[in-house]
PDB file of N, CA and C in Angstrom:
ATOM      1  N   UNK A   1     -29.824  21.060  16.029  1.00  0.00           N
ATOM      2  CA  UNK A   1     -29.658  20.714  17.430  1.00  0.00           C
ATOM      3  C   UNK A   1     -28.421  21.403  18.012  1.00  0.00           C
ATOM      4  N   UNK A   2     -27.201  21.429  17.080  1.00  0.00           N
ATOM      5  CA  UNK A   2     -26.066  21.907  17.664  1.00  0.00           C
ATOM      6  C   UNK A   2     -26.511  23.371  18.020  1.00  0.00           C
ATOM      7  N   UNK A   3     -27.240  24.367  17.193  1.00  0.00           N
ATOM      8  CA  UNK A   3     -27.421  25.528  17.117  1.00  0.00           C
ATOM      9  C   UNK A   3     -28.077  25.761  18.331  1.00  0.00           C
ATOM     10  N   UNK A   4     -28.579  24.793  18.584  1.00  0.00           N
ATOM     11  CA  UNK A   4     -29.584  24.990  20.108  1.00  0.00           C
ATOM     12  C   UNK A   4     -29.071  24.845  21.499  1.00  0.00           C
ATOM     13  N   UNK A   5     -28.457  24.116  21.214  1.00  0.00           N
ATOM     14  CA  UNK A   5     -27.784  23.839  22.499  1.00  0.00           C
ATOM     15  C   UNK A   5     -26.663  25.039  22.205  1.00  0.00           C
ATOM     16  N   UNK A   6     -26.330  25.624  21.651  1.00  0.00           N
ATOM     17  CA  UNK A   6     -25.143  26.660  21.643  1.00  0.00           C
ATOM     18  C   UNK A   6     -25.750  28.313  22.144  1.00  0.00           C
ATOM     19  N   UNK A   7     -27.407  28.360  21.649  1.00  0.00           N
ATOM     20  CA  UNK A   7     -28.110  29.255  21.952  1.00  0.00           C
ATOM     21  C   UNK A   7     -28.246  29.291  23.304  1.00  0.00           C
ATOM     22  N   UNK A   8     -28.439  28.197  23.889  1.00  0.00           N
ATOM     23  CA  UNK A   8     -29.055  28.270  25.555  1.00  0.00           C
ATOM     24  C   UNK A   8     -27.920  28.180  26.214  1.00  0.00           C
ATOM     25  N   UNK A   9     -26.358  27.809  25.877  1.00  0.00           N
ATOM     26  CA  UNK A   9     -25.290  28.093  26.389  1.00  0.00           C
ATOM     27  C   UNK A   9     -25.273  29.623  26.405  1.00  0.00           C
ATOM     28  N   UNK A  10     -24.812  29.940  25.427  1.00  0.00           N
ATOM     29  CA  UNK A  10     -25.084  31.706  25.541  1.00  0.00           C
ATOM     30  C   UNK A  10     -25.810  32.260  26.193  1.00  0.00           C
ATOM     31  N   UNK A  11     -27.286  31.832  26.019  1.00  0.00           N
ATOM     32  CA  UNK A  11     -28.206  32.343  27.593  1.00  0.00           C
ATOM     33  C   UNK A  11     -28.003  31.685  28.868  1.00  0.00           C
ATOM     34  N   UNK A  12     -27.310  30.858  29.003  1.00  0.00           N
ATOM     35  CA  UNK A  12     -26.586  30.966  30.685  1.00  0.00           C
ATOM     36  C   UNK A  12     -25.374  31.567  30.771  1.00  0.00           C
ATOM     37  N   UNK A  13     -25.026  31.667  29.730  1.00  0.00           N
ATOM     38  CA  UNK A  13     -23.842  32.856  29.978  1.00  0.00           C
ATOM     39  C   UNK A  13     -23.846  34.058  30.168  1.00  0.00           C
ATOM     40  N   UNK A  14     -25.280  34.338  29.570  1.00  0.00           N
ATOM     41  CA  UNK A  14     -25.351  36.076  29.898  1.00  0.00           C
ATOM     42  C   UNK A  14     -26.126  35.692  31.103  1.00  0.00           C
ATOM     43  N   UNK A  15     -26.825  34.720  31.848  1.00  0.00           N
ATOM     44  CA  UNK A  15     -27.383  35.227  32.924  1.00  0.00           C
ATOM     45  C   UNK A  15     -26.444  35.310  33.812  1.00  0.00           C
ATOM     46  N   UNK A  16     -25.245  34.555  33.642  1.00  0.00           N
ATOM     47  CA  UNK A  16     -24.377  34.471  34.773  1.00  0.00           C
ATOM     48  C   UNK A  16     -23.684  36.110  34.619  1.00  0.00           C
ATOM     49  N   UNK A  17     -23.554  36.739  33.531  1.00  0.00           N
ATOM     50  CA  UNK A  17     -22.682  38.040  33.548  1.00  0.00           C
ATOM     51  C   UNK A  17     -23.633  39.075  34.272  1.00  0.00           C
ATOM     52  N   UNK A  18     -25.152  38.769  33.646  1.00  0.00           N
ATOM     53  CA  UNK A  18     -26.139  39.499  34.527  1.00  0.00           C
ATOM     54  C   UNK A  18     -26.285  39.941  36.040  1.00  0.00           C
ATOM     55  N   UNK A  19     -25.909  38.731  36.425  1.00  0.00           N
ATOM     56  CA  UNK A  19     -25.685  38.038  38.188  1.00  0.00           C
ATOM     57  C   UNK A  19     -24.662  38.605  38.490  1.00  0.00           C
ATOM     58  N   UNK A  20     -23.119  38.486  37.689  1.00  0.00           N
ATOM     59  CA  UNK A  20     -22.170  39.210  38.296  1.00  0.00           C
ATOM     60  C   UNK A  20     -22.267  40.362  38.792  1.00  0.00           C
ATOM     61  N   UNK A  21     -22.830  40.883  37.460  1.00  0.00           N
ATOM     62  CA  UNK A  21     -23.002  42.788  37.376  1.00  0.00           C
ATOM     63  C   UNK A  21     -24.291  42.893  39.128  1.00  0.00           C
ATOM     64  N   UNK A  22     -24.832  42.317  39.126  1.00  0.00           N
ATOM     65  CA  UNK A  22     -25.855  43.133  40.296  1.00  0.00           C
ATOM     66  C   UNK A  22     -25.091  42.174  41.762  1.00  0.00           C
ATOM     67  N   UNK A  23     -24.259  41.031  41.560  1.00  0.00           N
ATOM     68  CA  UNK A  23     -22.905  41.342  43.088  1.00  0.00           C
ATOM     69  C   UNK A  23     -21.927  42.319  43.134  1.00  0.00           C
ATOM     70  N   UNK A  24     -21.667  43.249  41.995  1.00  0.00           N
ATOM     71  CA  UNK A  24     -20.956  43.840  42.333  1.00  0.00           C
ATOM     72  C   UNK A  24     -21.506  45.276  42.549  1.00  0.00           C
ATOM     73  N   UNK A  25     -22.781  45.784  42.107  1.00  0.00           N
ATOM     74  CA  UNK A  25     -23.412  46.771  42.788  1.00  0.00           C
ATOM     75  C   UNK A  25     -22.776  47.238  44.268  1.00  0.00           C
ATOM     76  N   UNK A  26     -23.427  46.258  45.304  1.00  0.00           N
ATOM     77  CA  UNK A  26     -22.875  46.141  46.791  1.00  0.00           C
ATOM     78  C   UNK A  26     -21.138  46.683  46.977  1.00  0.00           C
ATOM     79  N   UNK A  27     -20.962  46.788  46.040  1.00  0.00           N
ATOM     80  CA  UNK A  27     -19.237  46.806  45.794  1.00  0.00           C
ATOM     81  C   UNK A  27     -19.344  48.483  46.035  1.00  0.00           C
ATOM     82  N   UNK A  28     -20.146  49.640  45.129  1.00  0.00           N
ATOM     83  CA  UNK A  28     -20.524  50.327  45.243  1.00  0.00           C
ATOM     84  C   UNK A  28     -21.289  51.659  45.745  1.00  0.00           C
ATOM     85  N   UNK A  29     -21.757  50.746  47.187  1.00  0.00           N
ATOM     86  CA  UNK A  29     -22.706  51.229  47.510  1.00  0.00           C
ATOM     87  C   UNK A  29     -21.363  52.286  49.380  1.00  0.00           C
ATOM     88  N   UNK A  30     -22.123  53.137  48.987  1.00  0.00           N
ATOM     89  CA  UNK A  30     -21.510  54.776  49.954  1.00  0.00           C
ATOM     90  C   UNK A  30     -21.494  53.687  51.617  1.00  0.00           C
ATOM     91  N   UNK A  31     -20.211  54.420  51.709  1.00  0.00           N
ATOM     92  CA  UNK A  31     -19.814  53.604  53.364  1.00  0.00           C
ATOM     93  C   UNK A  31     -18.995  54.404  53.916  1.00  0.00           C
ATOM     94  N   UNK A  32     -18.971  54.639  55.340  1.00  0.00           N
ATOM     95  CA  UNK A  32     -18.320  55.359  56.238  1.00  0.00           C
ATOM     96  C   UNK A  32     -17.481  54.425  56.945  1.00  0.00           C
ATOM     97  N   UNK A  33     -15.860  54.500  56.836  1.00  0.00           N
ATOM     98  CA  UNK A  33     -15.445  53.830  57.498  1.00  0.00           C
ATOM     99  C   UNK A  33     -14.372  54.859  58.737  1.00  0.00           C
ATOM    100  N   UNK A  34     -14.273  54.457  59.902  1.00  0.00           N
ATOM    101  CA  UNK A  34     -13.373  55.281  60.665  1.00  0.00           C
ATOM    102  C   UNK A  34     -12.293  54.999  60.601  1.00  0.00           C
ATOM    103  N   UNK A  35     -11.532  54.338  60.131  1.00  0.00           N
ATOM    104  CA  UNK A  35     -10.046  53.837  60.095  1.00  0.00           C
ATOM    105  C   UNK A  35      -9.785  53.629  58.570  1.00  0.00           C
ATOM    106  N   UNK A  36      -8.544  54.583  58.532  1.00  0.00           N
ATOM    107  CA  UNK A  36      -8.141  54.813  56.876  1.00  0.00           C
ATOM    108  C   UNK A  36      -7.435  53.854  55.804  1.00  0.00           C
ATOM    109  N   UNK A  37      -7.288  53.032  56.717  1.00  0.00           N
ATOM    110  CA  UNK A  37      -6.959  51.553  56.029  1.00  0.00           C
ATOM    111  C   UNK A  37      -8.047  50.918  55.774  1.00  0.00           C
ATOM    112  N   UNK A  38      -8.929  50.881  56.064  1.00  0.00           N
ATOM    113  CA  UNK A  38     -10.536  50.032  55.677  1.00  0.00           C
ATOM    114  C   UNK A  38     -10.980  50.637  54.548  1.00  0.00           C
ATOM    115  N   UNK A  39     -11.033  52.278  54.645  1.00  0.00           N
ATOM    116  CA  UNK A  39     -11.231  53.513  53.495  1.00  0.00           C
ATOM    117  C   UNK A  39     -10.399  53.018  52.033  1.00  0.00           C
ATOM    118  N   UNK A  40      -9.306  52.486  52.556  1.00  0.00           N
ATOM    119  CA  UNK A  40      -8.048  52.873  51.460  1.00  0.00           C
ATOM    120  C   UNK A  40      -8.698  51.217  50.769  1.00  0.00           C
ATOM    121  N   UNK A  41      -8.763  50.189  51.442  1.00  0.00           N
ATOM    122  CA  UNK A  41      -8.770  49.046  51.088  1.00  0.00           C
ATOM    123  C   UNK A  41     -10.333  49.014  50.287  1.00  0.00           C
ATOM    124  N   UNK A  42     -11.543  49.671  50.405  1.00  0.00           N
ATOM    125  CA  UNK A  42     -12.169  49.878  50.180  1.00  0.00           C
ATOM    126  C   UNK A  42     -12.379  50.362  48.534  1.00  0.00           C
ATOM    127  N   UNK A  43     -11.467  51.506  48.747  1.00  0.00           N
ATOM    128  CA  UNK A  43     -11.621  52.577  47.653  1.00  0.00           C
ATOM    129  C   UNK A  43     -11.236  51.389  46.437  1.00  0.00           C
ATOM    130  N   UNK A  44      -9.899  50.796  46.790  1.00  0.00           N
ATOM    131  CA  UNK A  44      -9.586  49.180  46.035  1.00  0.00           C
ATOM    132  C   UNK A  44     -10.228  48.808  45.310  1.00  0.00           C
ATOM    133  N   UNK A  45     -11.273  47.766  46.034  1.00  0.00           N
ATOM    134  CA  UNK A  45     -11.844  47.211  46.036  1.00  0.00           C
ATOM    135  C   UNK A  45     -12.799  47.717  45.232  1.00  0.00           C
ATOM    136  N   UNK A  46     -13.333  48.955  45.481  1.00  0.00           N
ATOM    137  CA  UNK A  46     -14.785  49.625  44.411  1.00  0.00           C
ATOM    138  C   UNK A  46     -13.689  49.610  43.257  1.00  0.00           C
ATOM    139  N   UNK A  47     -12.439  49.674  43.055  1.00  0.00           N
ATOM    140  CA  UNK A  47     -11.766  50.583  41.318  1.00  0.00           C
ATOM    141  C   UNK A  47     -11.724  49.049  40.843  1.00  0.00           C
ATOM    142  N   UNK A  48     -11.467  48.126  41.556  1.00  0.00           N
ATOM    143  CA  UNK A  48     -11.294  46.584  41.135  1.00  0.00           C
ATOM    144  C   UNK A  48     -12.896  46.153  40.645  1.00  0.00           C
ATOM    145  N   UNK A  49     -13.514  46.478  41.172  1.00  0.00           N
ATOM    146  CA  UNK A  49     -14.955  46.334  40.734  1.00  0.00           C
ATOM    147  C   UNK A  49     -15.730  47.185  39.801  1.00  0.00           C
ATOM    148  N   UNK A  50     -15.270  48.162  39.485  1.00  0.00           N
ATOM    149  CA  UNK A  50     -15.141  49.041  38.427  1.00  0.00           C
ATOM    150  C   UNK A  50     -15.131  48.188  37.361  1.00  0.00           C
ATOM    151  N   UNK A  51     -13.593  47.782  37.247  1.00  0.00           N
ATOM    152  CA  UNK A  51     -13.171  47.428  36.134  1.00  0.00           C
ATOM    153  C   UNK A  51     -14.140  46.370  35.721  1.00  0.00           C
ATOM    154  N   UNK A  52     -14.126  45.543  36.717  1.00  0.00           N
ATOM    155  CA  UNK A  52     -14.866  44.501  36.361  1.00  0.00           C
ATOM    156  C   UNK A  52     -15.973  44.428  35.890  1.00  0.00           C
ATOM    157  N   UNK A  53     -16.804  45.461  36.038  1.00  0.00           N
ATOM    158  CA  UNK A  53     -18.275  45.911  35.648  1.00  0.00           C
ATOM    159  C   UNK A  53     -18.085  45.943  34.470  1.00  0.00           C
ATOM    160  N   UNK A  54     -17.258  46.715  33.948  1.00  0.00           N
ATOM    161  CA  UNK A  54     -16.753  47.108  32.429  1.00  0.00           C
ATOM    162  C   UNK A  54     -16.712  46.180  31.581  1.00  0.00           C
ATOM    163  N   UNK A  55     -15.630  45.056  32.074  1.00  0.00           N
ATOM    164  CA  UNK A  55     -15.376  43.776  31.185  1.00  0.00           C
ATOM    165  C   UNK A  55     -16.949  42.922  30.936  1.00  0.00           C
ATOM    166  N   UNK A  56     -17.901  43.473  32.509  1.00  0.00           N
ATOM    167  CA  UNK A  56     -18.706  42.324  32.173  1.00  0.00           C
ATOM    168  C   UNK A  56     -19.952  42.742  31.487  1.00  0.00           C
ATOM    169  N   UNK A  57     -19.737  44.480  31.450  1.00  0.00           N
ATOM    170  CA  UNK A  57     -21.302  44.774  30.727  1.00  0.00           C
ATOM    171  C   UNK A  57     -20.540  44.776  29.299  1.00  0.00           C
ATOM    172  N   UNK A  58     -19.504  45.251  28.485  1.00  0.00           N
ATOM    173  CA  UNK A  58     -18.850  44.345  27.122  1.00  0.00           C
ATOM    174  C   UNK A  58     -19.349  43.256  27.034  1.00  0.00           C
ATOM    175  N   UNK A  59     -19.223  41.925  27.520  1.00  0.00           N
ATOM    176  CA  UNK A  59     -19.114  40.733  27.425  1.00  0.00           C
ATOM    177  C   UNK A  59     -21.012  40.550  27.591  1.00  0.00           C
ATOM    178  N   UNK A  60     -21.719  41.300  28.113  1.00  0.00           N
ATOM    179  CA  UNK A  60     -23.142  41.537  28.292  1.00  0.00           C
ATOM    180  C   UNK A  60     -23.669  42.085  26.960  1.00  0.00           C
ATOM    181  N   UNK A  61     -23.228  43.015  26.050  1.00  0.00           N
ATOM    182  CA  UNK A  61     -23.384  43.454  25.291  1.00  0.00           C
ATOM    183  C   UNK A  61     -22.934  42.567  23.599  1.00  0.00           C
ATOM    184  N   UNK A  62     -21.782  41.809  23.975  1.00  0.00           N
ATOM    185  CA  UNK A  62     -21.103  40.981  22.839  1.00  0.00           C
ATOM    186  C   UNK A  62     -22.391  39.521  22.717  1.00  0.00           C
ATOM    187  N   UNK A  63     -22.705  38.803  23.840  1.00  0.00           N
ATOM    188  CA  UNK A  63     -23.253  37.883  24.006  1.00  0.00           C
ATOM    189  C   UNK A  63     -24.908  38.451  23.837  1.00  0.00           C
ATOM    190  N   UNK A  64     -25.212  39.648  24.088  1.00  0.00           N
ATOM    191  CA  UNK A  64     -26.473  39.698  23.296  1.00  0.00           C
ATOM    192  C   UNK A  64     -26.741  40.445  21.622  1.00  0.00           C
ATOM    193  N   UNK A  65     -25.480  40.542  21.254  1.00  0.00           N
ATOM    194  CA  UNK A  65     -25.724  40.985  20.237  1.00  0.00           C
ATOM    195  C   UNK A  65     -25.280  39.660  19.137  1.00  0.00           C
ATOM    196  N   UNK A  66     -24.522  38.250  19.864  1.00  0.00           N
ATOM    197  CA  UNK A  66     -24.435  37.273  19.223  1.00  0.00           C
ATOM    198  C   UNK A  66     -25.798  36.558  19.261  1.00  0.00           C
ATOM    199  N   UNK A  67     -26.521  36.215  20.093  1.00  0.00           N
ATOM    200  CA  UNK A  67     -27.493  35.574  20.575  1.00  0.00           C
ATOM    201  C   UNK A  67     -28.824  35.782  19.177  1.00  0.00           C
ATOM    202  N   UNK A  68     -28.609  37.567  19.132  1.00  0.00           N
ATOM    203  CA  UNK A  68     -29.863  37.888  18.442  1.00  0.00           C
ATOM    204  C   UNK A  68     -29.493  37.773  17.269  1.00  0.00           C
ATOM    205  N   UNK A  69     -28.015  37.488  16.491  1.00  0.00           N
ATOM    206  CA  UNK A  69     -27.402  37.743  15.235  1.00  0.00           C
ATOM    207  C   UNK A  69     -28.116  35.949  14.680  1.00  0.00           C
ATOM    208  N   UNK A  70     -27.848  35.100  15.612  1.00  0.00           N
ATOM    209  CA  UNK A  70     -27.887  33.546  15.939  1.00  0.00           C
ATOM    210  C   UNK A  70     -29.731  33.404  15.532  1.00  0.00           C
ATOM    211  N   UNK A  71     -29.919  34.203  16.519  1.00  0.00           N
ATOM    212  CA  UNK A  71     -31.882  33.999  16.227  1.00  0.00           C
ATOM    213  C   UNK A  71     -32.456  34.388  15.026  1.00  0.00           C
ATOM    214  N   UNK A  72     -31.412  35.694  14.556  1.00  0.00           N
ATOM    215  CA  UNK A  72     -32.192  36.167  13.214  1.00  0.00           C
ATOM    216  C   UNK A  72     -31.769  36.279  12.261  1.00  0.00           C
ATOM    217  N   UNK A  73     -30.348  36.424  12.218  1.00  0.00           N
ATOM    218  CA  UNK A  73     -29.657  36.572  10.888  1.00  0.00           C
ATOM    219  C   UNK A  73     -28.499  35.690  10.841  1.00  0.00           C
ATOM    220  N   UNK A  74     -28.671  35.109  11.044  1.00  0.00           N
ATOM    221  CA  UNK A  74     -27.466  34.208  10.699  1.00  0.00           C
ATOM    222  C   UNK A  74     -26.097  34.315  10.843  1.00  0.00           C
ATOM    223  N   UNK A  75     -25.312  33.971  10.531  1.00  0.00           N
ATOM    224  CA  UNK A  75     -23.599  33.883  10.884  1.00  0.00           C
ATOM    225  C   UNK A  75     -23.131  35.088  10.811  1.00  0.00           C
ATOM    226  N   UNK A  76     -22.023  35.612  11.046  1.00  0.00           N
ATOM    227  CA  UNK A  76     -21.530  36.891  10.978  1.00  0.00           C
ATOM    228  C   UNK A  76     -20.324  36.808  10.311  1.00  0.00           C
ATOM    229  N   UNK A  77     -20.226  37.957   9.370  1.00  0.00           N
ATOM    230  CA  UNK A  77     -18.756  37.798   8.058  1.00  0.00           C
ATOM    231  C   UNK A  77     -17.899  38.891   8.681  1.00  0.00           C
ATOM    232  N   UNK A  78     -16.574  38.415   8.288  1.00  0.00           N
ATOM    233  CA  UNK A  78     -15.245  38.978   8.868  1.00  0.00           C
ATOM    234  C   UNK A  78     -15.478  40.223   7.973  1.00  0.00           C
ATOM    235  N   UNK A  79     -14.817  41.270   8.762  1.00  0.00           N
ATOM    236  CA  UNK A  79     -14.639  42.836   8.656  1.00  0.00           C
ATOM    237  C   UNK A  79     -13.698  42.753   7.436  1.00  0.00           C
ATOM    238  N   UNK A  80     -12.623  42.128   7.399  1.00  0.00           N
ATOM    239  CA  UNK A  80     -11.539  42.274   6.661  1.00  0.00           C
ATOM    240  C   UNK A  80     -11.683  41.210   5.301  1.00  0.00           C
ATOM    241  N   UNK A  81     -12.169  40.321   5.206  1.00  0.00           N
ATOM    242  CA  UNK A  81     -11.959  39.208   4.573  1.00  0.00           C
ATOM    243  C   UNK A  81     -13.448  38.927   3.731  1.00  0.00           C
ATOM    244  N   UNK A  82     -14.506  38.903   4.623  1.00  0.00           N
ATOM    245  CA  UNK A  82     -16.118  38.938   4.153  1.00  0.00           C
ATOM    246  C   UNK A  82     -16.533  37.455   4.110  1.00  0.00           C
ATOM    247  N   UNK A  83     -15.609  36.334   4.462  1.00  0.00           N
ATOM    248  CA  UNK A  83     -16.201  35.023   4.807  1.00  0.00           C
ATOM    249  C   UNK A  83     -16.730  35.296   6.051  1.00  0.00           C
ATOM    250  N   UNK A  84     -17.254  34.190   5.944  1.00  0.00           N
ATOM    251  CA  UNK A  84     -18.196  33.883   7.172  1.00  0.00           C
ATOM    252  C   UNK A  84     -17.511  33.637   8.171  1.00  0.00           C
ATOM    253  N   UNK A  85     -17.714  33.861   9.816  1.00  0.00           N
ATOM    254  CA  UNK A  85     -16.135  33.720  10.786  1.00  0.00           C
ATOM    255  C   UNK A  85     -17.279  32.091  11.724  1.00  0.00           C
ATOM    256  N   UNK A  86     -16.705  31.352  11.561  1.00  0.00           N
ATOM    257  CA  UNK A  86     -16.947  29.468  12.556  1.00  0.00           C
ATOM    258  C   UNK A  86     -17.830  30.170  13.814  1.00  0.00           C
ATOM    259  N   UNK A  87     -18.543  29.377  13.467  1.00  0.00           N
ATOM    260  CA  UNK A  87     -19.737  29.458  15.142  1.00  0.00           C
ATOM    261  C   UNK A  87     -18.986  29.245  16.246  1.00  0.00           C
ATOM    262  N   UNK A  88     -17.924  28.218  16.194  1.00  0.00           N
ATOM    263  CA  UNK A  88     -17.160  28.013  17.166  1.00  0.00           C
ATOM    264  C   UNK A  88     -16.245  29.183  17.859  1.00  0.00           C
ATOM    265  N   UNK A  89     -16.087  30.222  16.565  1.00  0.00           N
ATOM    266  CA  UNK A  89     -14.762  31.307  17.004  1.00  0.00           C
ATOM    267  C   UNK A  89     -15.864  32.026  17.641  1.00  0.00           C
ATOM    268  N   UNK A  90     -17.136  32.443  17.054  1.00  0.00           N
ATOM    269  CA  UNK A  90     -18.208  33.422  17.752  1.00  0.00           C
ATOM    270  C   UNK A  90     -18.650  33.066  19.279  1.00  0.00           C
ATOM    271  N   UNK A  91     -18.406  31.466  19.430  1.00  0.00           N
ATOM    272  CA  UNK A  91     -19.072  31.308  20.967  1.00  0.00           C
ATOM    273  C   UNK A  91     -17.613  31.752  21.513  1.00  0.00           C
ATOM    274  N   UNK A  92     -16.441  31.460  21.499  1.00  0.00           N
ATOM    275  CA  UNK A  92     -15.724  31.812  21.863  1.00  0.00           C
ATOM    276  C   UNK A  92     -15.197  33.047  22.286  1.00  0.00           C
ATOM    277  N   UNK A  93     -15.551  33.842  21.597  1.00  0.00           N
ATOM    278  CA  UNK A  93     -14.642  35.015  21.093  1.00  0.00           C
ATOM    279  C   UNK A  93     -16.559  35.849  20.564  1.00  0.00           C
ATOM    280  N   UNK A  94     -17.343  35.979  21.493  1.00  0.00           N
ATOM    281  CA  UNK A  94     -18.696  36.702  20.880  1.00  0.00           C
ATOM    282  C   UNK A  94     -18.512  38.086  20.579  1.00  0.00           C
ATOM    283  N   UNK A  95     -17.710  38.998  20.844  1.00  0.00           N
ATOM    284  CA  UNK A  95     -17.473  40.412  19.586  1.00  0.00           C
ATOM    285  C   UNK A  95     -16.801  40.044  18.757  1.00  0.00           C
ATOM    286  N   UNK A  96     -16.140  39.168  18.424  1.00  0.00           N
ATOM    287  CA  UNK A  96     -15.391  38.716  17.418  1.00  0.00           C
ATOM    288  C   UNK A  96     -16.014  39.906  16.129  1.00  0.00           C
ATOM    289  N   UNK A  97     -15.215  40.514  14.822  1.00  0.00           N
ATOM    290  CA  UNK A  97     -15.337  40.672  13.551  1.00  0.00           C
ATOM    291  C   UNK A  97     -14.870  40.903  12.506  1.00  0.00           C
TER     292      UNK A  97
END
């Protein structure tokens, strides 16, 4: 039961990163502005949304590669050590290795 309810947490978590990623599209999208302070505040705004894309397709990529580790193979072992790393550190921390 715990495993389940931890699975469908993770899948509202990636839908919500999903959702982020396509509001910030609009962030993106080619605009003509006539006044170079709107331009400048703009340009901002797309490098701030940049970044953010970044953190959230990572965090898109960590959470589906935990999700499917969860569905099919079971726990995931530390890089350094080879125990097994707490379900708890993986929801937390999903590239964790």
């Amino acid at each position: 039961m715990e495993t389940t309810l931890m699975l469908r947490r993770l899948q509202e978590e990636l839908a919500d990163e999903l959702q982020r990623m396509g509001q910030l599209r609009s962030v993106f999208q080619a605009q003509h502005f006539a006044d170079e302070v709107d331009a400048a505040s703009h340009l901002e705004a797309a490098h701030l949304a940049q970044c953010s894309a970044r953190r959230s397709a990572q965090r898109i990529r960590d959470l589906q590669s935990l999700l499917h580790l969860l569905q099919h193979n079971g726990p995931r072992q530390c890089v350094d050590c080879g125990d097994d790393i707490p379900l708890e550190r993986l929801m937390a921390a999903p590239g964790t290795t």
